[in-house]
C-alpha atoms as a PDB file:
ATOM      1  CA  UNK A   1      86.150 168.425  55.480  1.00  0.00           C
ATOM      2  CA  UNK A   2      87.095 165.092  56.960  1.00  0.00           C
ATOM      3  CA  UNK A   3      88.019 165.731  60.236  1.00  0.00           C
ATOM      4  CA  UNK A   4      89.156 163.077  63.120  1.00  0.00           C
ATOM      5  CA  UNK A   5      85.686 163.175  64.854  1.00  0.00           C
ATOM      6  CA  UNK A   6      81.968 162.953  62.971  1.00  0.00           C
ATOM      7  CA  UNK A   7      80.374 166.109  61.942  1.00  0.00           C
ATOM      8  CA  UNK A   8      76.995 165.080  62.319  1.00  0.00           C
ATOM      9  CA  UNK A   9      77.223 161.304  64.866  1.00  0.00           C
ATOM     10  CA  UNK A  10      73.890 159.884  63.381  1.00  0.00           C
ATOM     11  CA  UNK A  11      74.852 159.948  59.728  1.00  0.00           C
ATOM     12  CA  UNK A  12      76.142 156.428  58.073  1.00  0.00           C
ATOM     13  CA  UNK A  13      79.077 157.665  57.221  1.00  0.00           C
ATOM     14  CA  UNK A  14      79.863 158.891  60.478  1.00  0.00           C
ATOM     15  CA  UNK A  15      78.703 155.316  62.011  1.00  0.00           C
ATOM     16  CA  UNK A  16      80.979 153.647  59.315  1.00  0.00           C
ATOM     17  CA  UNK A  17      83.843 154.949  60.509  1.00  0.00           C
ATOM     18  CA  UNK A  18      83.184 154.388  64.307  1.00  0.00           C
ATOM     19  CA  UNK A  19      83.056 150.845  62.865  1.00  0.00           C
ATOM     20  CA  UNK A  20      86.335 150.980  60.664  1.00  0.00           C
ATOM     21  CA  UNK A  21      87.987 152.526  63.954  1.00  0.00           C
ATOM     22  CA  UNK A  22      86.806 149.950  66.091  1.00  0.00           C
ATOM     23  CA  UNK A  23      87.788 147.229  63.781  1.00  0.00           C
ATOM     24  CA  UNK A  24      91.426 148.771  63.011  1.00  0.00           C
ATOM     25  CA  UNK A  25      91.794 148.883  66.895  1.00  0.00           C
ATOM     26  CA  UNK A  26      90.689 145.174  67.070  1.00  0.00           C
ATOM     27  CA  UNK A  27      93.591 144.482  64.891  1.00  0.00           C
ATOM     28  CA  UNK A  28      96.115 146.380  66.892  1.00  0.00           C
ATOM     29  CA  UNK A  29      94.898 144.700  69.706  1.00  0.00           C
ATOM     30  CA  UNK A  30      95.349 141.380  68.192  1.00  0.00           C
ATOM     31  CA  UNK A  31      98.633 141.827  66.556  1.00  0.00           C
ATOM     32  CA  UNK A  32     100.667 142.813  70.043  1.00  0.00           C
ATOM     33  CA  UNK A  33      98.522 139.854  71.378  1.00  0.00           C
ATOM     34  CA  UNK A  34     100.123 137.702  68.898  1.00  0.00           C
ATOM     35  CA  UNK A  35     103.494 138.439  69.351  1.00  0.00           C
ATOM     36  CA  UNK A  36     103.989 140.572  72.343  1.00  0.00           C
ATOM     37  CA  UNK A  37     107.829 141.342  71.936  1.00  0.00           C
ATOM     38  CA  UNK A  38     107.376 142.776  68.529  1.00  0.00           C
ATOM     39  CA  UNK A  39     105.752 146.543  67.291  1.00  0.00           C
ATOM     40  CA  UNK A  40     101.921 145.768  66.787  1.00  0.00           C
ATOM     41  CA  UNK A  41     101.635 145.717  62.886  1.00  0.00           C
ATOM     42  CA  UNK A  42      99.061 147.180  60.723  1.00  0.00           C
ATOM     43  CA  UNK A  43      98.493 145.367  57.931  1.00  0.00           C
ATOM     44  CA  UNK A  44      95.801 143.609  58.033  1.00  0.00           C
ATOM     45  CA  UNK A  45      96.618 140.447  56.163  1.00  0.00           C
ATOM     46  CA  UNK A  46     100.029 140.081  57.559  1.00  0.00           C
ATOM     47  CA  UNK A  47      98.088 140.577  61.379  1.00  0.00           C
ATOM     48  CA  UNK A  48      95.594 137.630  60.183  1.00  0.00           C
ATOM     49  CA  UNK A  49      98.319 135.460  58.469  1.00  0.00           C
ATOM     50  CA  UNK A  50      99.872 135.372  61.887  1.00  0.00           C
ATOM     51  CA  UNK A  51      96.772 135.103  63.935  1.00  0.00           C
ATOM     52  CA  UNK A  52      96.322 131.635  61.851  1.00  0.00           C
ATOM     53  CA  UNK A  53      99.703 130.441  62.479  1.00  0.00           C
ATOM     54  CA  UNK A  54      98.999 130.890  66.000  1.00  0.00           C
ATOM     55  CA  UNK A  55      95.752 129.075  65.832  1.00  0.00           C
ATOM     56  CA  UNK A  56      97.491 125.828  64.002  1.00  0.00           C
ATOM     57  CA  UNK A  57     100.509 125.534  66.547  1.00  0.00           C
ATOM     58  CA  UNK A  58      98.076 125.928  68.964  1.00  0.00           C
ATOM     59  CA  UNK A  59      95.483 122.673  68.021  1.00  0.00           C
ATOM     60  CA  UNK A  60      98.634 120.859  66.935  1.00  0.00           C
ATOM     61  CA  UNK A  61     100.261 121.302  70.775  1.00  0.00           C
ATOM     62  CA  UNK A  62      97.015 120.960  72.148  1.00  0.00           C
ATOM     63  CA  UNK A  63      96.188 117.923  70.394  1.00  0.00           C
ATOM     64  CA  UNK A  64     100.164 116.218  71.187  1.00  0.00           C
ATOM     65  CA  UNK A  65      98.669 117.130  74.886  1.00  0.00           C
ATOM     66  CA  UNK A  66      95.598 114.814  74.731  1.00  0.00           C
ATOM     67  CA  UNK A  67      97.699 112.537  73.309  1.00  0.00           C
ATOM     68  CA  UNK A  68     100.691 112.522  76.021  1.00  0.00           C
ATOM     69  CA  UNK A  69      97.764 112.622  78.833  1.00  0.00           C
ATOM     70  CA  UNK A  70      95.810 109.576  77.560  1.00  0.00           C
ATOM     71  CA  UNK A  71      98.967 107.594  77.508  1.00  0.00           C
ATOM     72  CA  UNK A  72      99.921 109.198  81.078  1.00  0.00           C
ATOM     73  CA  UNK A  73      96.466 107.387  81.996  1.00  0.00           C
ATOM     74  CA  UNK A  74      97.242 104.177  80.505  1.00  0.00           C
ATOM     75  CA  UNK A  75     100.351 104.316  82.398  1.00  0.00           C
ATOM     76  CA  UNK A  76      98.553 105.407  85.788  1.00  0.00           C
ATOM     77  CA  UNK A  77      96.514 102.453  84.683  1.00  0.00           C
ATOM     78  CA  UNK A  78      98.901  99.748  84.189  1.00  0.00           C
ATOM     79  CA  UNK A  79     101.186 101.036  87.759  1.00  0.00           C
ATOM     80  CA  UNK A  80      97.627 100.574  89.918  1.00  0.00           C
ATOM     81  CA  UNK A  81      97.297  97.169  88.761  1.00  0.00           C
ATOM     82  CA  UNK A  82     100.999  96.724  89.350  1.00  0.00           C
ATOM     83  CA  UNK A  83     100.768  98.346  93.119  1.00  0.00           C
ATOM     84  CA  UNK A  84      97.609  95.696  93.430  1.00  0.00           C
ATOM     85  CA  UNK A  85      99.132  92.641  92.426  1.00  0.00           C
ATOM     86  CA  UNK A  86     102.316  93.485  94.622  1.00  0.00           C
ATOM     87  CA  UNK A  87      99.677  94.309  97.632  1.00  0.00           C
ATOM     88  CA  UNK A  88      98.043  90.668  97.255  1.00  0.00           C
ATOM     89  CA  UNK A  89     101.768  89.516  96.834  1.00  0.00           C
ATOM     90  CA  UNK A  90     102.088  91.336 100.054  1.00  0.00           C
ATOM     91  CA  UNK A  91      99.705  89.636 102.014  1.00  0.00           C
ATOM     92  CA  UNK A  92     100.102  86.155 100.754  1.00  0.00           C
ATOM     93  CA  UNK A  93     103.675  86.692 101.804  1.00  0.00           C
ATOM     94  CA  UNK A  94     102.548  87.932 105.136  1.00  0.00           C
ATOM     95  CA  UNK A  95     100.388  84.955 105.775  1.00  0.00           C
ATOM     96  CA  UNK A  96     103.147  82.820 104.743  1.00  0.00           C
ATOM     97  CA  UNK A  97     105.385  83.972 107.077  1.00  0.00           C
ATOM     98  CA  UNK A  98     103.273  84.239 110.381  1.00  0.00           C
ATOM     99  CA  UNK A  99     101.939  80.576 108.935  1.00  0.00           C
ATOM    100  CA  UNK A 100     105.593  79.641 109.010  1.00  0.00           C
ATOM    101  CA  UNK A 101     105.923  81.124 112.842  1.00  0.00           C
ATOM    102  CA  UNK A 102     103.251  79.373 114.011  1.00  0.00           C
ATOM    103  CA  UNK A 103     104.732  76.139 112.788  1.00  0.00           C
ATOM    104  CA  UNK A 104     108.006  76.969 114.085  1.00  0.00           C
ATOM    105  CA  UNK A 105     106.502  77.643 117.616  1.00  0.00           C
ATOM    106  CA  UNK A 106     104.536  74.645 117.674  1.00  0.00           C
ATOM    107  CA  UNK A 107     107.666  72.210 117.459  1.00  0.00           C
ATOM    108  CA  UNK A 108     108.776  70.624 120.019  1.00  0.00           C
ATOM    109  CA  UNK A 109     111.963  72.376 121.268  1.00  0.00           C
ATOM    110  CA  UNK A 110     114.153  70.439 122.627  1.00  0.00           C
ATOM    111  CA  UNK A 111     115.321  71.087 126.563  1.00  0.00           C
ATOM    112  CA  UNK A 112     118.313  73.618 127.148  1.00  0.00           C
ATOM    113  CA  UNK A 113     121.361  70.730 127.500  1.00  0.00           C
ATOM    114  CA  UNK A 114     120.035  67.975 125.852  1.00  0.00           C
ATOM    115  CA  UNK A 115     121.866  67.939 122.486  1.00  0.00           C
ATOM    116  CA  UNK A 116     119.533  66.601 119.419  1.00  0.00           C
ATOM    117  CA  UNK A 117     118.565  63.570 118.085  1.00  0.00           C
ATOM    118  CA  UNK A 118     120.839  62.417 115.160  1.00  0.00           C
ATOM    119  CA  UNK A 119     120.127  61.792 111.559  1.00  0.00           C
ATOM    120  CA  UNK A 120     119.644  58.079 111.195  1.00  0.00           C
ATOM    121  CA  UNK A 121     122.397  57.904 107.921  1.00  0.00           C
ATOM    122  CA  UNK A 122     125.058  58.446 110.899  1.00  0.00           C
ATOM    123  CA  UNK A 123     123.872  55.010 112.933  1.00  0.00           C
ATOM    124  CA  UNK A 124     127.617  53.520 114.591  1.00  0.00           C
ATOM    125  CA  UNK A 125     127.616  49.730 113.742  1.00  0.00           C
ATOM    126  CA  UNK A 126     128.663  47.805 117.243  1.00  0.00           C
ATOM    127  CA  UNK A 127     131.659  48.841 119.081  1.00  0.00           C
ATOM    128  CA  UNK A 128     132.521  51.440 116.234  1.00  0.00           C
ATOM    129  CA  UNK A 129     132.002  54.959 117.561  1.00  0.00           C
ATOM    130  CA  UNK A 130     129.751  57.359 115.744  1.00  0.00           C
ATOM    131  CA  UNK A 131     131.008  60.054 114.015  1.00  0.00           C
ATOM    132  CA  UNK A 132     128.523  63.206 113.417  1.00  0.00           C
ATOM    133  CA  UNK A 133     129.132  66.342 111.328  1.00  0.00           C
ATOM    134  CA  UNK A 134     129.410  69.017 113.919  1.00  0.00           C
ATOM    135  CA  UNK A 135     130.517  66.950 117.092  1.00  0.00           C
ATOM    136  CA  UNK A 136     134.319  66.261 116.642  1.00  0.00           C
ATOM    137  CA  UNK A 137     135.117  63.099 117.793  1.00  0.00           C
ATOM    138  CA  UNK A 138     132.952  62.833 120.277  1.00  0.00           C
ATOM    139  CA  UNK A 139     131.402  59.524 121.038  1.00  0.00           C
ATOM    140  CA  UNK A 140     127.401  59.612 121.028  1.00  0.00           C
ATOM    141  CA  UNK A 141     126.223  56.328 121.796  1.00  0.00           C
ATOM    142  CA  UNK A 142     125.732  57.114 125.219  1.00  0.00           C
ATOM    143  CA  UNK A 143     123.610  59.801 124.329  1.00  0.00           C
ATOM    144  CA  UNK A 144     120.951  57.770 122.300  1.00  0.00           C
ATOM    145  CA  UNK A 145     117.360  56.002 124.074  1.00  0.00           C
ATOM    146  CA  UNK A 146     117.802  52.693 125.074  1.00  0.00           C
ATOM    147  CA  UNK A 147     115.484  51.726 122.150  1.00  0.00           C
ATOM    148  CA  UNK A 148     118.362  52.997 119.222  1.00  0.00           C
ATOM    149  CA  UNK A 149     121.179  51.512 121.243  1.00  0.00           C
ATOM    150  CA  UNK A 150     119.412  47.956 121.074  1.00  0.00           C
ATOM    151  CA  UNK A 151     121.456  45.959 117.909  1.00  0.00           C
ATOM    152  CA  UNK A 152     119.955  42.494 117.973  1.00  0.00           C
ATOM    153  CA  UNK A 153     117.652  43.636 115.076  1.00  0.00           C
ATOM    154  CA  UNK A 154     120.462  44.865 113.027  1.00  0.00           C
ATOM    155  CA  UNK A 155     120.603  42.028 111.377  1.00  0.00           C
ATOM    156  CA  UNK A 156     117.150  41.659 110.201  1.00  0.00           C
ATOM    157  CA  UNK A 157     116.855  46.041 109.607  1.00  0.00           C
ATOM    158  CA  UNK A 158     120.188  46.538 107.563  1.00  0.00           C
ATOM    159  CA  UNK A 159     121.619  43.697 105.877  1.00  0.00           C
ATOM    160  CA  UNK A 160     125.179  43.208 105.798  1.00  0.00           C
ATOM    161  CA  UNK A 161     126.697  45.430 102.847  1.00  0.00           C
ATOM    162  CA  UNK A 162     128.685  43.219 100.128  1.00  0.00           C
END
């Protein structure tokens, strides 16, 4: 009689059907791997049909991955030469500005009270009083070096307009 256990273990039938058992519980095991919500199926065809869905969504989402990364690191690429180029922007910038400092420092500033020179458009032909942007109505010949205030060149620097 076939029983649920092996007669006689060292007979090839009896080893066949430790193998069959093995195999069918390979299957199970399989099946409620595949889809773990659902009842683990039995047939055998239906349990492999599904185990090569599986397999193809798989490679397909696996390969979509490699694709999504390598573009994540040509990205990654492109924003470290962007973060470069806006460091040496940085520091051009940087030298620009303390360059700038040092040129402002090394001016000469004038002394506190001593209002500044004056553009020379704004020169006041003789007894006409200057008018400058900024200084009301102010008269500012008196203001002026000796040298400025001197008009018997006038003639010879700025010829009479027509």
């Amino acid at each position: 009689g076939r029983s649920g256990s092996c007669s006689r273990p060292g007979t090839k039938a009896c080893r066949e059907k430790l193998r069959r058992d093995k195999l069918n519980e390979r299957f199970l095991d399989l099946s409620s791997t595949l889809e773990p919500g659902r009842p683990a199926r039995t047939d055998k065809s239906a349990i492999l049909d599904d185990a090569i869905r599986v397999l193809t969504q798989l490679r397909t989402d696996a390969q979509e991955l490699k694709e999504t990364n390598e573009k994540l690191l040509e990205e990654i690429k492109s924003l470290k030469a962007e973060k470069n180029e806006i460091r040496e922007e940085k520091l051009v910038l940087k030298a620009n500005k303390e360059r700038i400092e040092q040129q402002l420092k090394t001016l000469n500033v004038s002394p506190a009270g001593y209002l500044p020179a004056h553009p020379a458009g704004y020169h006041a032909a003789a007894n006409k009083m200057a008018v400058f942007p900024g200084y009301g109505l102010v008269p500012m010949w008196q203001y002026l070096p000796p040298s400025a205030r001197d008009t018997s060149q006038d003639h010879e620097l700025r010829p009479p307009a027509a």
